[in-house]
N, C-alpha and C. Protein backbone atom coordinates (compact mmCIF):
# COMPACT_ATOMS: atom_id res chain seq x y z
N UNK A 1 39.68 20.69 -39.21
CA UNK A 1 38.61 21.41 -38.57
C UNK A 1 37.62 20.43 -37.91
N UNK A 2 37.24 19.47 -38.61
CA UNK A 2 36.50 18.38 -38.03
C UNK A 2 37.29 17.55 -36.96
N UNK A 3 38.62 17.28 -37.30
CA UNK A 3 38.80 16.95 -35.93
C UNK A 3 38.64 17.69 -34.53
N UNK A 4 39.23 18.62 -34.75
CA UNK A 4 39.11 19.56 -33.58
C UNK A 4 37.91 19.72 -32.57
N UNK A 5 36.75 19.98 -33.94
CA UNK A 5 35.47 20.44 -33.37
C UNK A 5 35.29 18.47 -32.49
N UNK A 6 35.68 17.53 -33.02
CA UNK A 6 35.35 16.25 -32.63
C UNK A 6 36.18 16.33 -31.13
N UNK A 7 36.95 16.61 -31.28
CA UNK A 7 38.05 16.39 -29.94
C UNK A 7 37.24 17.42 -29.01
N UNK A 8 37.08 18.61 -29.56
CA UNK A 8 36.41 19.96 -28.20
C UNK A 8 34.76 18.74 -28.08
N UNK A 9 34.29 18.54 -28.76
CA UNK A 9 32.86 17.67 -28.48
C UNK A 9 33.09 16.69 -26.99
N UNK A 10 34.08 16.20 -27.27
CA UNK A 10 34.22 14.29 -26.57
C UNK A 10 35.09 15.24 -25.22
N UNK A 11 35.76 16.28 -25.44
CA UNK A 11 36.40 16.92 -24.15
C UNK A 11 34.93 17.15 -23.12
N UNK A 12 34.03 18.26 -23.74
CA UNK A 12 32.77 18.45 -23.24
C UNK A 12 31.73 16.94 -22.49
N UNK A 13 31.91 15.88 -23.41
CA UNK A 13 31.54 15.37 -22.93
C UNK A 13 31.66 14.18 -21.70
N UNK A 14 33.28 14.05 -22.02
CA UNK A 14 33.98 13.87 -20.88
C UNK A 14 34.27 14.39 -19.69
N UNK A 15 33.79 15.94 -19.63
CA UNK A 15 34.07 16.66 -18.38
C UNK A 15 32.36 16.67 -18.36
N UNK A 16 31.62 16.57 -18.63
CA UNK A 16 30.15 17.11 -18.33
C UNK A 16 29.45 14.96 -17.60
N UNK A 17 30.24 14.51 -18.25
CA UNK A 17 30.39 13.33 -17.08
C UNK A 17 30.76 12.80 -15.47
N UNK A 18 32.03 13.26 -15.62
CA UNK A 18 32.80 13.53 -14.45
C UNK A 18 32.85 14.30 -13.73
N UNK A 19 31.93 15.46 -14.00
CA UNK A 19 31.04 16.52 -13.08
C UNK A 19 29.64 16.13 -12.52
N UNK A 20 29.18 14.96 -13.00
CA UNK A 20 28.19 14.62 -12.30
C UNK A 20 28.29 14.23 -10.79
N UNK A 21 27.20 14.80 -9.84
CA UNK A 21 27.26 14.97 -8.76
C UNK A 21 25.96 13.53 -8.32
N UNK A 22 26.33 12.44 -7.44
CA UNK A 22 25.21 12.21 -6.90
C UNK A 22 25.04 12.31 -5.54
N UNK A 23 23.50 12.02 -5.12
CA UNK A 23 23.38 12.65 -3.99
C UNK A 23 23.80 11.91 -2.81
N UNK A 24 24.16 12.77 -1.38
CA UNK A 24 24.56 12.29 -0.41
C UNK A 24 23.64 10.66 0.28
N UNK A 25 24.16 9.97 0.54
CA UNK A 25 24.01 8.82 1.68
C UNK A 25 22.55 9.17 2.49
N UNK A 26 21.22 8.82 1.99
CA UNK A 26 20.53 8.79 2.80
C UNK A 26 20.23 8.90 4.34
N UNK A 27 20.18 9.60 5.24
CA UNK A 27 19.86 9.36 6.90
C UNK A 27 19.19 8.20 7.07
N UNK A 28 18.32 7.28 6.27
CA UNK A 28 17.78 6.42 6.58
C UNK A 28 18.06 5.29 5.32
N UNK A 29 18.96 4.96 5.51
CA UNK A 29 19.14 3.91 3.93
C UNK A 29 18.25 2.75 4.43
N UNK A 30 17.75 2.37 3.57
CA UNK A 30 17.62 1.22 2.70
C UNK A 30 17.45 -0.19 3.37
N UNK A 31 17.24 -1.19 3.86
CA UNK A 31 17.56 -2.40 4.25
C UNK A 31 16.27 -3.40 3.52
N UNK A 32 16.44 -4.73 4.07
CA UNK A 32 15.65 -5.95 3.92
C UNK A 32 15.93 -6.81 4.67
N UNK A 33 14.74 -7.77 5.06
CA UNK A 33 14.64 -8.92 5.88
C UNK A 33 14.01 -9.80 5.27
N UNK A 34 14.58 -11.05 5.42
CA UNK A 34 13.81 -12.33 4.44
C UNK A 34 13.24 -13.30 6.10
N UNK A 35 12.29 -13.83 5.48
CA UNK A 35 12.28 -15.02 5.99
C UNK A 35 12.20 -16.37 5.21
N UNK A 36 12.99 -16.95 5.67
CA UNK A 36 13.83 -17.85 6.24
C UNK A 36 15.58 -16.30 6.17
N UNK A 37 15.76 -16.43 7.55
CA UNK A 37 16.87 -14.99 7.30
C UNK A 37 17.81 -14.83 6.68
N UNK A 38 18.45 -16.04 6.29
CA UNK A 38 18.84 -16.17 5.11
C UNK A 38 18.93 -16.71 3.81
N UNK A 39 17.86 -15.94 3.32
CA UNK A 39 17.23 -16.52 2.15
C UNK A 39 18.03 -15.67 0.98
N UNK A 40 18.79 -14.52 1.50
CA UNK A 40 19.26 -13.60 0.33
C UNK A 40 20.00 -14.69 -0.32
N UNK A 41 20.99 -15.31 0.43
CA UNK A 41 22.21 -16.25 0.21
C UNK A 41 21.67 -17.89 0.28
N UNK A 42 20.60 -17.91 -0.51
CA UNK A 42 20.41 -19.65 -0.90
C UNK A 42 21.06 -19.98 -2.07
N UNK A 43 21.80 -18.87 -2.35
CA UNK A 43 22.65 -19.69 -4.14
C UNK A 43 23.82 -19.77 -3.85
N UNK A 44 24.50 -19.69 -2.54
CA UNK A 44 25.38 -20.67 -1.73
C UNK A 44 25.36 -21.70 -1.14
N UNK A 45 23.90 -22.20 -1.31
CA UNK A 45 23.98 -23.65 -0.57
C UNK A 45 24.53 -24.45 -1.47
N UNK A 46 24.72 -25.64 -0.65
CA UNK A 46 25.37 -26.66 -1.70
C UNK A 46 24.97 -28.12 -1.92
N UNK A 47 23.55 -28.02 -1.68
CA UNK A 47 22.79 -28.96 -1.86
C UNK A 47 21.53 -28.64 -1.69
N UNK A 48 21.01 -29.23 -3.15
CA UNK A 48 19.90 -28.83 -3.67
C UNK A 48 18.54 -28.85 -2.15
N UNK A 49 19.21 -29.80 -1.14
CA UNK A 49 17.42 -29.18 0.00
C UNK A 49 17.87 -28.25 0.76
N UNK A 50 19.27 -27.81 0.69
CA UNK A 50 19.56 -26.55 1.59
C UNK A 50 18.88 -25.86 0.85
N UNK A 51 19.14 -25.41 -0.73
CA UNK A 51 18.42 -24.72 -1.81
C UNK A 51 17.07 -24.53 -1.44
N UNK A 52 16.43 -25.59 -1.25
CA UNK A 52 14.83 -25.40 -0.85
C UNK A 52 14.49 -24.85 0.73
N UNK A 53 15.26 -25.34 1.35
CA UNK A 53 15.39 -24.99 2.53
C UNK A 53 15.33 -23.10 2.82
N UNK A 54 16.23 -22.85 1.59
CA UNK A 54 16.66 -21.26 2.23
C UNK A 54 15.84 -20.42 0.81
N UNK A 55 14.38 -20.92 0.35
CA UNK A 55 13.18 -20.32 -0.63
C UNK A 55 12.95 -19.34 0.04
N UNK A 56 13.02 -18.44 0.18
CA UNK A 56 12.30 -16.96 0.38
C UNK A 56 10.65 -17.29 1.01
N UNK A 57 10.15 -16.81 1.76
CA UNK A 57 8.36 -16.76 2.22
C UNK A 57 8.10 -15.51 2.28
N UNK A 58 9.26 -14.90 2.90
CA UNK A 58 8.86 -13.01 3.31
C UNK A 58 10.00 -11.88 3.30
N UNK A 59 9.90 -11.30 2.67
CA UNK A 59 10.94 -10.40 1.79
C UNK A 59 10.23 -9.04 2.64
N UNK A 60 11.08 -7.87 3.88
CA UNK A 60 10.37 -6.95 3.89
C UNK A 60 11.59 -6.09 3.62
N UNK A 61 11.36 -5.05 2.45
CA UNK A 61 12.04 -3.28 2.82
C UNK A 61 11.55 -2.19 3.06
N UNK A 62 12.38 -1.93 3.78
CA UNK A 62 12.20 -0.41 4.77
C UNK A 62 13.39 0.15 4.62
N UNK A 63 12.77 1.68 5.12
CA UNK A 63 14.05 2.37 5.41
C UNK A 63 14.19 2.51 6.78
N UNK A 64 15.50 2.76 7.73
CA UNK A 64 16.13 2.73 9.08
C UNK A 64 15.90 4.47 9.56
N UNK A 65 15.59 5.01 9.87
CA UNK A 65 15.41 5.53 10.48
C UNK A 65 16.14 5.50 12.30
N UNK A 66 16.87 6.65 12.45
CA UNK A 66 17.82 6.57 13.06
C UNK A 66 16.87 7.58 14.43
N UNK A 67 17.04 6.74 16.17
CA UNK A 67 17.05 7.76 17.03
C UNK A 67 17.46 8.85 17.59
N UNK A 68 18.64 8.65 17.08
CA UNK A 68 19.40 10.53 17.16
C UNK A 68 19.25 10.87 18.45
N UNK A 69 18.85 10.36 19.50
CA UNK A 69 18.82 10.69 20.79
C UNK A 69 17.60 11.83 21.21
N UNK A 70 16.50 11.12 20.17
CA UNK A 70 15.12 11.72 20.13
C UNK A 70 14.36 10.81 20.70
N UNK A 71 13.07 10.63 21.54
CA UNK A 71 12.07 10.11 21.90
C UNK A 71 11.23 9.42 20.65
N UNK A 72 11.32 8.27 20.55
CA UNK A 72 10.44 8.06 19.61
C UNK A 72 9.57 7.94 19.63
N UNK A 73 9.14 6.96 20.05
CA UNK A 73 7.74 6.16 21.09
C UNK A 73 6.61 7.62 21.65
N UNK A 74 5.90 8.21 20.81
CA UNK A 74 4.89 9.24 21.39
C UNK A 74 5.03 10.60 21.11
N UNK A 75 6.46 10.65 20.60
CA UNK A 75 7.02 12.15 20.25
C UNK A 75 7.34 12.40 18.63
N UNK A 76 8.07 11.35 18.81
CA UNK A 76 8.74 11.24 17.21
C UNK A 76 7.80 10.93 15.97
N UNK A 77 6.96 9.47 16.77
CA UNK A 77 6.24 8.53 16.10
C UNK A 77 5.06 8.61 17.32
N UNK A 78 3.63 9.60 16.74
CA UNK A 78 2.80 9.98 17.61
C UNK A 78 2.37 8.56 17.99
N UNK A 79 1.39 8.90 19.12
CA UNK A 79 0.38 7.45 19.23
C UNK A 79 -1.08 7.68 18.80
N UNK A 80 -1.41 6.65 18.15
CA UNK A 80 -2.23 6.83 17.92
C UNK A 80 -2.95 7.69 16.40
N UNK A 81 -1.55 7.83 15.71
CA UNK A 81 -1.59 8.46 14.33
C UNK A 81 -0.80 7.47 13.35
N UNK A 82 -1.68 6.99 12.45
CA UNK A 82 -0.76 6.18 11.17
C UNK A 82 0.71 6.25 11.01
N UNK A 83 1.42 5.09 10.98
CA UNK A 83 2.95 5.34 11.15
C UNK A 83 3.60 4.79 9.76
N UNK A 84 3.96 5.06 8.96
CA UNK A 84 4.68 4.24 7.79
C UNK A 84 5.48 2.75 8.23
N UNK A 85 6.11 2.45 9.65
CA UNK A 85 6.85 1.51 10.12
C UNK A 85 7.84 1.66 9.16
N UNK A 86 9.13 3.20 9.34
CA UNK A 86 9.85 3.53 8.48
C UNK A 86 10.62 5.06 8.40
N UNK A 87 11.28 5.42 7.28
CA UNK A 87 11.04 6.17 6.62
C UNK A 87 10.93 6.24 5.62
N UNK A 88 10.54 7.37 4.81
CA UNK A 88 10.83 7.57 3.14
C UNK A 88 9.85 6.28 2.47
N UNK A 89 10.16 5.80 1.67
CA UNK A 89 9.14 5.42 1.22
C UNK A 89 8.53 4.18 2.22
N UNK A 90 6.93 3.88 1.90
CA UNK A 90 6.30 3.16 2.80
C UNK A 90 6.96 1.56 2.55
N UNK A 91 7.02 1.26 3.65
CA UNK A 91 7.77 -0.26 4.09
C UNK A 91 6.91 -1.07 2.84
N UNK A 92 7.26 -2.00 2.55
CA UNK A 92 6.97 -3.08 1.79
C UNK A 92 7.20 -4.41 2.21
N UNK A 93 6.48 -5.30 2.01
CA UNK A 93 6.52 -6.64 2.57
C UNK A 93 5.70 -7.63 1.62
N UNK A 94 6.27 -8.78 1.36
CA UNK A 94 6.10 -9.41 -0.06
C UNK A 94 6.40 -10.70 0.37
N UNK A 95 4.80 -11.51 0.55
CA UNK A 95 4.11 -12.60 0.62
C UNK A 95 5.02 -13.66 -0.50
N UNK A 96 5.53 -14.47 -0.82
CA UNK A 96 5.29 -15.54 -1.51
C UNK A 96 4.40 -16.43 -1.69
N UNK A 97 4.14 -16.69 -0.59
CA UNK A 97 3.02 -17.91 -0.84
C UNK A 97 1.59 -17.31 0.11
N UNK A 98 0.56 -17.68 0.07
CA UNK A 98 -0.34 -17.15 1.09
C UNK A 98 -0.64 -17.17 2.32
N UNK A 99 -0.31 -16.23 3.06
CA UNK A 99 -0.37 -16.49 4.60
C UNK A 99 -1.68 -15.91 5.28
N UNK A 100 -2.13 -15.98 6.92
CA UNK A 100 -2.78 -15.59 7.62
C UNK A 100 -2.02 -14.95 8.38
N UNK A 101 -3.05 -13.75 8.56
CA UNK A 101 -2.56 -12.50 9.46
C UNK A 101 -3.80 -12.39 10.28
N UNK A 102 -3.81 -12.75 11.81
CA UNK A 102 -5.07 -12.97 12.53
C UNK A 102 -6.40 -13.50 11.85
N UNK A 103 -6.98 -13.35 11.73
CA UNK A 103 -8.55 -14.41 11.23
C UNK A 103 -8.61 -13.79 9.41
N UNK A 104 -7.68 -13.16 8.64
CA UNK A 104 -7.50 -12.79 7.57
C UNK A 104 -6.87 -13.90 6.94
N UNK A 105 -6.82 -14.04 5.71
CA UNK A 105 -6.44 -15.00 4.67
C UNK A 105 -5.59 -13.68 3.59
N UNK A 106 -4.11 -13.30 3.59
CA UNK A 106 -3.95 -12.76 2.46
C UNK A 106 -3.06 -13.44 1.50
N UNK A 107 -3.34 -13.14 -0.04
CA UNK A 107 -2.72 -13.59 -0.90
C UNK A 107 -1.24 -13.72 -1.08
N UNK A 108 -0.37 -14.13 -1.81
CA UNK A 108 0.38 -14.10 -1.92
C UNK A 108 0.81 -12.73 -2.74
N UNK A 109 2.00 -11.98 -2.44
CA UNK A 109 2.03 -10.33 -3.08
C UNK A 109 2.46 -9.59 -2.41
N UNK A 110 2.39 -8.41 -3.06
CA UNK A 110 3.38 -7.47 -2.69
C UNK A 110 2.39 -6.23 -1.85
N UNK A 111 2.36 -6.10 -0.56
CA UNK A 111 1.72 -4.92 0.32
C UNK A 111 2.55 -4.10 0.72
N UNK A 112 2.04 -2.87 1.90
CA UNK A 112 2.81 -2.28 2.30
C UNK A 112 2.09 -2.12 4.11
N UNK A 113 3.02 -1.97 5.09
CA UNK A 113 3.17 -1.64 6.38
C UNK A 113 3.16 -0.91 6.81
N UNK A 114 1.89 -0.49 7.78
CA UNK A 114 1.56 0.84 8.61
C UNK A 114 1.10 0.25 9.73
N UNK A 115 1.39 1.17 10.46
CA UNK A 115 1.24 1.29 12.27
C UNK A 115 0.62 1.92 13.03
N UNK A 116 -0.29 1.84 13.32
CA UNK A 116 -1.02 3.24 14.67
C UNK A 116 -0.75 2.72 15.88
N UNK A 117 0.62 2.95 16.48
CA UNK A 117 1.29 2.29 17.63
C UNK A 117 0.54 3.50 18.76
N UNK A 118 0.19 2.56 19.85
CA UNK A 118 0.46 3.32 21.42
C UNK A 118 1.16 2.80 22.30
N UNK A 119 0.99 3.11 23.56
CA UNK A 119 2.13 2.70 24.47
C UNK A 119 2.01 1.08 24.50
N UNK A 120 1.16 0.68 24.80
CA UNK A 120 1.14 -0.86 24.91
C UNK A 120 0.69 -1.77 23.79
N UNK A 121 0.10 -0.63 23.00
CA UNK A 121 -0.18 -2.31 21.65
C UNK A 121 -0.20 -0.91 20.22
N UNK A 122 0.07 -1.63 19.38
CA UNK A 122 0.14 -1.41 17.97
C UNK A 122 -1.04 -1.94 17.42
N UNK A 123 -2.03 -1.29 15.97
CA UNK A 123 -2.56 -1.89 15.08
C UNK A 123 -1.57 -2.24 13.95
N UNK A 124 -1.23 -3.44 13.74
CA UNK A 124 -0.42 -2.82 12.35
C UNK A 124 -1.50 -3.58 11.24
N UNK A 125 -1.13 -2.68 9.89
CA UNK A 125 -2.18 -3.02 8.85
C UNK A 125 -1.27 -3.15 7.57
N UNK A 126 -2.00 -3.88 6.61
CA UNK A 126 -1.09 -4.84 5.97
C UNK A 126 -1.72 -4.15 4.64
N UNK A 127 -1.59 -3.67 3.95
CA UNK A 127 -2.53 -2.82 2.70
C UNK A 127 -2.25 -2.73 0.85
N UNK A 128 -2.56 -2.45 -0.35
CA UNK A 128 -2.45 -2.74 -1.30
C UNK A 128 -2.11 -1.59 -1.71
N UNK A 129 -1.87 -0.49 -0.91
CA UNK A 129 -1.15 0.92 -0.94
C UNK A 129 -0.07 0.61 -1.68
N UNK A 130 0.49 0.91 -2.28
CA UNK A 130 1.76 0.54 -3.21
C UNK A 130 2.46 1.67 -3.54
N UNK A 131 4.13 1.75 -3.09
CA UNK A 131 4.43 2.61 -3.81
C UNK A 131 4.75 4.20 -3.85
N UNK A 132 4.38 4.66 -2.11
CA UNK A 132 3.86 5.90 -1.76
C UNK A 132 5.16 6.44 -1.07
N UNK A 133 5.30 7.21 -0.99
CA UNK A 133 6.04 8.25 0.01
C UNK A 133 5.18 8.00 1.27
N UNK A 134 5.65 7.82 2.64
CA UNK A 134 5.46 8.10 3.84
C UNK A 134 3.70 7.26 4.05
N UNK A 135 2.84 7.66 4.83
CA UNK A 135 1.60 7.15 5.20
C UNK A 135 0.07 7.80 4.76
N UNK A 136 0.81 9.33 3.69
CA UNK A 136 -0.10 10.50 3.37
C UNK A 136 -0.99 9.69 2.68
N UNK A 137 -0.73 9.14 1.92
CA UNK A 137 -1.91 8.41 1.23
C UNK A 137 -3.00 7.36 1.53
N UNK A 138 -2.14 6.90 2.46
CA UNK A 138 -2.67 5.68 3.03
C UNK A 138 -4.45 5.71 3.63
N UNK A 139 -5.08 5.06 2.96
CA UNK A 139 -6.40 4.95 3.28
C UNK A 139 -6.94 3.60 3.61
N UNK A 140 -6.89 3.61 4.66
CA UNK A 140 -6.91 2.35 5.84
C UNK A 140 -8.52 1.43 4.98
N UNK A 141 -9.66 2.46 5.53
CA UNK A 141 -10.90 1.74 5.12
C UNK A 141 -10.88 1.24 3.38
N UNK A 142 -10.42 1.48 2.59
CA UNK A 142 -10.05 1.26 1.30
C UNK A 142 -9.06 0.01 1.04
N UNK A 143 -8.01 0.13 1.61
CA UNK A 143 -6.63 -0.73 1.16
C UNK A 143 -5.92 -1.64 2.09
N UNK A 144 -6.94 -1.82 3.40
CA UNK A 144 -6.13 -2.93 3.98
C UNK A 144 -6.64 -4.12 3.87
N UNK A 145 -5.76 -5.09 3.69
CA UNK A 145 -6.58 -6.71 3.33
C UNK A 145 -6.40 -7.31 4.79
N UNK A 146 -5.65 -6.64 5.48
CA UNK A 146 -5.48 -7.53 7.16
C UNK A 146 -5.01 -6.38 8.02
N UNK A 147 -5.28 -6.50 9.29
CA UNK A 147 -5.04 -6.26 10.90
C UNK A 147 -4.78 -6.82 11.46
N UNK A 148 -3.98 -6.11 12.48
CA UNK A 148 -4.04 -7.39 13.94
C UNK A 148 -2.77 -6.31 14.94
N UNK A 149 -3.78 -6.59 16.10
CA UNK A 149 -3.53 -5.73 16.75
C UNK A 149 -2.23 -6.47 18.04
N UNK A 150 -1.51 -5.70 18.33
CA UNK A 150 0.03 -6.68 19.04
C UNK A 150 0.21 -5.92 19.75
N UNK A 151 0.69 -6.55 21.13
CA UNK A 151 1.11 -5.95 22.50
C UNK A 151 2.12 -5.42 22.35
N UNK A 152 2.91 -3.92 22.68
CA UNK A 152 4.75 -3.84 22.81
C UNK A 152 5.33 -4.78 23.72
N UNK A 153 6.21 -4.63 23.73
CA UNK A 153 7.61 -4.88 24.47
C UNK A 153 8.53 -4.36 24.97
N UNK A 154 9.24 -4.00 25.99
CA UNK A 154 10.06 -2.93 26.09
C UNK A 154 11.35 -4.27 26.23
N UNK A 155 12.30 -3.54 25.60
CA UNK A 155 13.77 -4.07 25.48
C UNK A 155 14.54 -3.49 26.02
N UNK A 156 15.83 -4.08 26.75
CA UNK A 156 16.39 -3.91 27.73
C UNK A 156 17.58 -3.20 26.94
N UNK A 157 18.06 -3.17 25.69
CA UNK A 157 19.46 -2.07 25.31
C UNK A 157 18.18 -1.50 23.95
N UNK A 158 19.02 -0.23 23.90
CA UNK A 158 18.49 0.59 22.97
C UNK A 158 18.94 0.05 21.77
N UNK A 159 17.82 0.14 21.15
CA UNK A 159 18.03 0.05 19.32
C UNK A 159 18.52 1.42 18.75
N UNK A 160 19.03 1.63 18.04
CA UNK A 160 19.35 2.93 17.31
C UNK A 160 18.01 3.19 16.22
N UNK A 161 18.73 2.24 15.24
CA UNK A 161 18.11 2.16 13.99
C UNK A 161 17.04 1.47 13.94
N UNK A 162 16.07 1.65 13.54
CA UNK A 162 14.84 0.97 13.16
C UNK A 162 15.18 -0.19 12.36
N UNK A 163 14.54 -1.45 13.16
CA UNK A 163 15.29 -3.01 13.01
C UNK A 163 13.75 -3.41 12.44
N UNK A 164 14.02 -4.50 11.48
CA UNK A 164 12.91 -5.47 11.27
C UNK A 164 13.74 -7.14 10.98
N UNK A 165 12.91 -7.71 11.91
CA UNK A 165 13.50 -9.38 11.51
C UNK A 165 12.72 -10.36 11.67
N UNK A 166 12.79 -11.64 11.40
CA UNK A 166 12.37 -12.39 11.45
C UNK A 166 12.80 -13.47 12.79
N UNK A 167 11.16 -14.37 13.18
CA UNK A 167 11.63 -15.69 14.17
C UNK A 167 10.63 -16.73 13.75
N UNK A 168 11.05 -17.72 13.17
CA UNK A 168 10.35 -19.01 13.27
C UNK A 168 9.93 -19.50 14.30
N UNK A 169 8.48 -19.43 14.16
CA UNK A 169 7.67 -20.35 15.02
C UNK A 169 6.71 -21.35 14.70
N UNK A 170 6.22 -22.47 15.37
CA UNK A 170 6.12 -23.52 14.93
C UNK A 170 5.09 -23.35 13.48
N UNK A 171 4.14 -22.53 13.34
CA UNK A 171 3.21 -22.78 12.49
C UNK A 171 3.25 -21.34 11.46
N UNK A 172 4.40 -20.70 11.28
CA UNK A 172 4.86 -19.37 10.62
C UNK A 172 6.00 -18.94 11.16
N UNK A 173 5.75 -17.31 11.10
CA UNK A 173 7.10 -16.69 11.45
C UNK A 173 6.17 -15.42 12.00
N UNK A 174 7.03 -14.96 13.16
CA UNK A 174 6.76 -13.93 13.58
C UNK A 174 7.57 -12.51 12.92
N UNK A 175 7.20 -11.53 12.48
CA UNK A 175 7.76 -10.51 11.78
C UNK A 175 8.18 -9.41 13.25
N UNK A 176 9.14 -9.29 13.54
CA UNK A 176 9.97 -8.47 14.48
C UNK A 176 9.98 -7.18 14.26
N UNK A 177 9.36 -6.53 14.90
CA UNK A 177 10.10 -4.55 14.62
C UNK A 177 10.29 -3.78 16.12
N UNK A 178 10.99 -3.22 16.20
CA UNK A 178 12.19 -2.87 17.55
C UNK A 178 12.95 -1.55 16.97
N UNK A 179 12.59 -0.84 17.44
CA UNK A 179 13.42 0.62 17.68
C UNK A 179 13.05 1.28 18.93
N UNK A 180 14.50 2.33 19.48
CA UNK A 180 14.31 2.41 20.61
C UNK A 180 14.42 1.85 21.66
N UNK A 181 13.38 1.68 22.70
CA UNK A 181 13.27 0.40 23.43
C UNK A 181 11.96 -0.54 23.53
N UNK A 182 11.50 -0.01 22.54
CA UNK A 182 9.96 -1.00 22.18
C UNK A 182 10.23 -1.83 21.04
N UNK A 183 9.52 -3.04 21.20
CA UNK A 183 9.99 -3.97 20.27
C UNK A 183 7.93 -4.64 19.91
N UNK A 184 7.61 -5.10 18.73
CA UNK A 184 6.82 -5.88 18.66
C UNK A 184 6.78 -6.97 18.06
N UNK A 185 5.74 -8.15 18.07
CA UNK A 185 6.07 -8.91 17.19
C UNK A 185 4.66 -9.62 16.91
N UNK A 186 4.82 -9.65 15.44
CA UNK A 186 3.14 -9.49 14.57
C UNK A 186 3.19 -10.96 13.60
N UNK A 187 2.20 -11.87 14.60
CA UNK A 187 2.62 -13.33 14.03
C UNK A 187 1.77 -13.18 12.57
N UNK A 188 2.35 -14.30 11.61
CA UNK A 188 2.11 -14.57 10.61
C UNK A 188 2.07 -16.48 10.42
N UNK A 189 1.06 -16.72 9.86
CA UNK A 189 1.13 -18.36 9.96
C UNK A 189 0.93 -18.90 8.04
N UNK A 190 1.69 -19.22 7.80
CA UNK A 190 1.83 -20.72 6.73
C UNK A 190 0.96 -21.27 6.67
């Protein structure tokens, strides 16, 4: 009798396993950008100053957000209204060491990325918001430790997906974001 009831138990719990359902593939998965760009893969170098060489400075995730053959730029992503630089949860971007963001000094740490883009320049703001779904929370006069306001760009092939990357320049790195056919780029200095 005890076996039985043991065997019908471990059946139940074997099928109440293998019925688990998870959920579909995000529309906007997931990504990251390091700077130095490849910093994910410094425990393939093979000598200890490549090792130092490929230290992490700037770690950003976001989610991609796809054009779908929608207007982004003013329609999608108003102007002139707080933007997550995303979807789903608010972008994140994570200082190692302490950088300057226009005449700001921020610490080394973990912030998050918002946008009040218009046609020709973006504010983007750099904030201690942590953690949030989308930009609802976001309270600019409260939680931003830096600004700085950046010209667009218009790019000559369409982006699909909402891109973020990195470019070394002489005294930092410029942080890249490009979807659509607008592109900006929001220096950061070492």
């Amino acid at each position: 009798m005890k076996t039985n009831f043991l065997i019908a138990a471990l059946i139940l719990l074997v099928g109440s396993a293998t019925a688990q359902e998870f959920p579909k593939m995000d529309a906007s998965p997931l990504d990251a950008a390091y700077y130095p760009n490849r910093a994910a893969f410094r425990s393939f170098a093979k000598t200890d100053e490549e090792k130092k060489a490929g230290e992490p400075k700037i770690r950003v995730l976001y989610s991609r957000p796809q054009a779908n053959d929608r207007d982004v730029f003013g329609n999608l992503v108003k102007y002139g209204e707080v933007w997550r630089v995303g979807a789903n949860e608010s972008t994140e971007i994570l200082f190692y060491q302490d950088v300057m963001i226009g005449d700001k000094k921020v610490k080394a740490g973990r912030y998050t990325v918002y946008a009040v883009p218009s046609e020709s320049e973006w504010e983007v703001h750099f904030s201690t918001d942590k953690d949030g779904w989308g930009q609802y929370a976001f309270k600019p006069e409260e939680s931003t430790v830096a600004k700085i306001t950046v010209p667009t760009a218009k790019m000559e092939s369409m982006v699909e997906a909402l891109s973020i990357m990195f470019e070394g320049v002489e005294d930092g790195a410029h942080m890249i974001i490009g979807w659509e056919n607008t592109m900006v780029r929001v220096p950061i200095v070492f």
